[in-house]
Protein backbone atom coordinates (compact mmCIF):
# COMPACT_ATOMS: atom_id res chain seq x y z
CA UNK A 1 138.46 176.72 169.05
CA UNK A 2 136.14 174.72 170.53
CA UNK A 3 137.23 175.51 174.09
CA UNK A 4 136.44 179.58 172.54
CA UNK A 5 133.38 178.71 171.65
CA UNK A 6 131.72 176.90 174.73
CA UNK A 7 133.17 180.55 177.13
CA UNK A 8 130.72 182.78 174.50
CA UNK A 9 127.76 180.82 173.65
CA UNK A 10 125.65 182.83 175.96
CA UNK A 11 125.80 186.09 173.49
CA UNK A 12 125.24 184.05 170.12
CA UNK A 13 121.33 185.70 170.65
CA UNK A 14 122.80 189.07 170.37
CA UNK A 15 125.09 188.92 167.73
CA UNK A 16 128.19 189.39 169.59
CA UNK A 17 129.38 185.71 169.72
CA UNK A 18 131.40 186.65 166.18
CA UNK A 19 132.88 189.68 167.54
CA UNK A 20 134.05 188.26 171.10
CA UNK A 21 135.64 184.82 169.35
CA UNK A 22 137.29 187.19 166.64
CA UNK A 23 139.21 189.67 169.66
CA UNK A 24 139.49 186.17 171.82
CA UNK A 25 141.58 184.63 168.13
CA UNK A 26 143.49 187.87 167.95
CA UNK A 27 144.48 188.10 171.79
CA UNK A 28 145.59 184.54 171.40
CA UNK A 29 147.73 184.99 167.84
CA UNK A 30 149.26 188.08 169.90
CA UNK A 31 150.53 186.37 172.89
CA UNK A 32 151.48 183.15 170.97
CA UNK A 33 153.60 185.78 168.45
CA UNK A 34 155.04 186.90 171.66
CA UNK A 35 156.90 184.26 172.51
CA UNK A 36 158.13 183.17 168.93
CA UNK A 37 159.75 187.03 168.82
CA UNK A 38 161.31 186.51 172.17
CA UNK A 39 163.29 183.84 171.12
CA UNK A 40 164.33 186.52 168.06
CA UNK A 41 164.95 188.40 170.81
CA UNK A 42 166.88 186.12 173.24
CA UNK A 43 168.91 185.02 170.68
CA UNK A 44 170.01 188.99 169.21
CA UNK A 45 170.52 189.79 172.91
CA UNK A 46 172.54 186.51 173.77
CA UNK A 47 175.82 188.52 173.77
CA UNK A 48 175.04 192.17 174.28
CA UNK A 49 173.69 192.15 177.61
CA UNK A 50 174.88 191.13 180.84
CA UNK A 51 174.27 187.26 182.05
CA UNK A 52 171.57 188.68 185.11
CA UNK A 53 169.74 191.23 182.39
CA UNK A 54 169.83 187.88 180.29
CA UNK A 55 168.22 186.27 182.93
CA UNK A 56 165.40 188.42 183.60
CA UNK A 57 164.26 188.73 179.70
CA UNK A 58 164.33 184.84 179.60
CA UNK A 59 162.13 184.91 182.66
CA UNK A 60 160.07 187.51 181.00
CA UNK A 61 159.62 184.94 178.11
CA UNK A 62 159.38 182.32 180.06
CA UNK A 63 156.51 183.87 181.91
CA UNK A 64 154.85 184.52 178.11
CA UNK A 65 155.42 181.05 177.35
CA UNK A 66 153.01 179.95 180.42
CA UNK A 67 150.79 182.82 179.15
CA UNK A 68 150.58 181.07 175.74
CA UNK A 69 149.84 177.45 177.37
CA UNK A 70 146.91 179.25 179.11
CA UNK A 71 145.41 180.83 176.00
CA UNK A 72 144.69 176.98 175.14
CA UNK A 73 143.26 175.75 178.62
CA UNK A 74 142.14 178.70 180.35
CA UNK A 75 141.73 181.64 178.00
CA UNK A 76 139.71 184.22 180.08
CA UNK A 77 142.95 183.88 182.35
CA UNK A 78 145.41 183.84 179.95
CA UNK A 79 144.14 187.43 178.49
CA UNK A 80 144.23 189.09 181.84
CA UNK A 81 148.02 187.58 182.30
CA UNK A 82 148.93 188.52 178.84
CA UNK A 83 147.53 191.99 179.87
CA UNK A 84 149.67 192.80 182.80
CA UNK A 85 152.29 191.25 181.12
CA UNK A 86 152.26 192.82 177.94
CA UNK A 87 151.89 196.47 179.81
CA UNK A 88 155.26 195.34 182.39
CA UNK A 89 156.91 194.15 179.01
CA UNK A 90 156.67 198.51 177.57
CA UNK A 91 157.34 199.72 180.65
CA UNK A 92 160.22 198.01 180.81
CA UNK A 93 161.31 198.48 177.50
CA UNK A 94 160.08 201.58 175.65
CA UNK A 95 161.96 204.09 178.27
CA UNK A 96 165.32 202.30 177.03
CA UNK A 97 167.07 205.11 175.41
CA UNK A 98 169.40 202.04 174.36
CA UNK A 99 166.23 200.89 172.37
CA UNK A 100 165.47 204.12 170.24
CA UNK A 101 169.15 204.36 169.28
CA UNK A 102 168.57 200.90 167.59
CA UNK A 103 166.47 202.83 165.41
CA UNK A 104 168.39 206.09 165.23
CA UNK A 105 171.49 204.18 164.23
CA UNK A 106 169.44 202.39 161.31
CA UNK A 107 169.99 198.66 162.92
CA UNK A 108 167.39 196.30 160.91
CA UNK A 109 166.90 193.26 163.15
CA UNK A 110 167.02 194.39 166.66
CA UNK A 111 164.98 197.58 165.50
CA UNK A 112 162.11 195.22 163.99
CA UNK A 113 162.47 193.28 167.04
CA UNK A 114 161.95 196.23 169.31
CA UNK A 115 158.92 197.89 166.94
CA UNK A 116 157.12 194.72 166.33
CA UNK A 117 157.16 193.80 169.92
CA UNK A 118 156.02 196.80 170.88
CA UNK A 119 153.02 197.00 168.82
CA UNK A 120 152.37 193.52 169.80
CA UNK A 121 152.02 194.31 173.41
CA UNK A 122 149.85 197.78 172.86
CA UNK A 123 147.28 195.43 171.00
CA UNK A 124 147.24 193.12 173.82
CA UNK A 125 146.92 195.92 175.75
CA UNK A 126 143.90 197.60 173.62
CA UNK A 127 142.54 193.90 172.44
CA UNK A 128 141.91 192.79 176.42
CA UNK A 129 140.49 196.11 177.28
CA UNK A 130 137.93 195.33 174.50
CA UNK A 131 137.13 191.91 175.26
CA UNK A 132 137.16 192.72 179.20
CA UNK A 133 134.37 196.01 178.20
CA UNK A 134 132.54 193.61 175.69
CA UNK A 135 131.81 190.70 178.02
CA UNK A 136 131.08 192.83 180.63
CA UNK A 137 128.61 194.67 178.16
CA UNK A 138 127.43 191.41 177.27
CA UNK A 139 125.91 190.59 180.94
């Protein structure tokens, strides 16, 4: 965290060094999460979906994998790539219909799959909006 620490030094007068390392923690947990549930997800979709669909969700991943790297060396980066990631990632996948009928039809894994990662991204979503407003605020 030390890497965390050094980027938000410059608010620890006002206060907001706690607040800024707590949503930069979260962000990070979120997009590291991301990747361990793609490889849930990878391996539930293995045989369902066609080898080029297949192909572009393990680039998807792939892409959140370098995402995750970055969260360690360049984290200011890394939020604004898990961002438009994280917003491609549900609009690719929550107008599915194939998706909801996961739910509908009561299927355990690949619905928790779908919900979890879902809510993951919209907190990425709402967690980098936050930290972009608050260190903006913050100049």
């Amino acid at each position: 965290m030390g890497g965390l620490r050094t980027i938000f030094s410059y608010n620890s007068e006002r206060g907001l060094t706690f607040i800024l390392t707590w949503t930069a923690r979260a962000i990070q947990v979120l997009i590291v999460g991301s990747v361990l549930l793609g490889v849930a997800l990878l391996f539930e979709i293995n045989s369902l979906v066609p080898w080029f669909v297949f192909d572009f969700i393990a680039l998807g991943w792939a892409l959140f994998v370098v995402d995750s790297v970055l969260t360690f060396v360049r984290p200011a980066l890394s939020y604004y790539f898990g961002l438009v990631l994280a917003v491609l990632a549900l609009s690719a996948s929550l107008p599915q219909s194939a998706h909801w009928a996961f739910i509908e039809e009561g299927l355990l894994i690949p619905s928790a799959i779908f919900i979890t990662g879902s809510v993951m991204q919209v907190l990425i979503v709402i967690l980098v909006l936050y930290y972009a407003f608050s260190v903006r605020r913050s100049k």
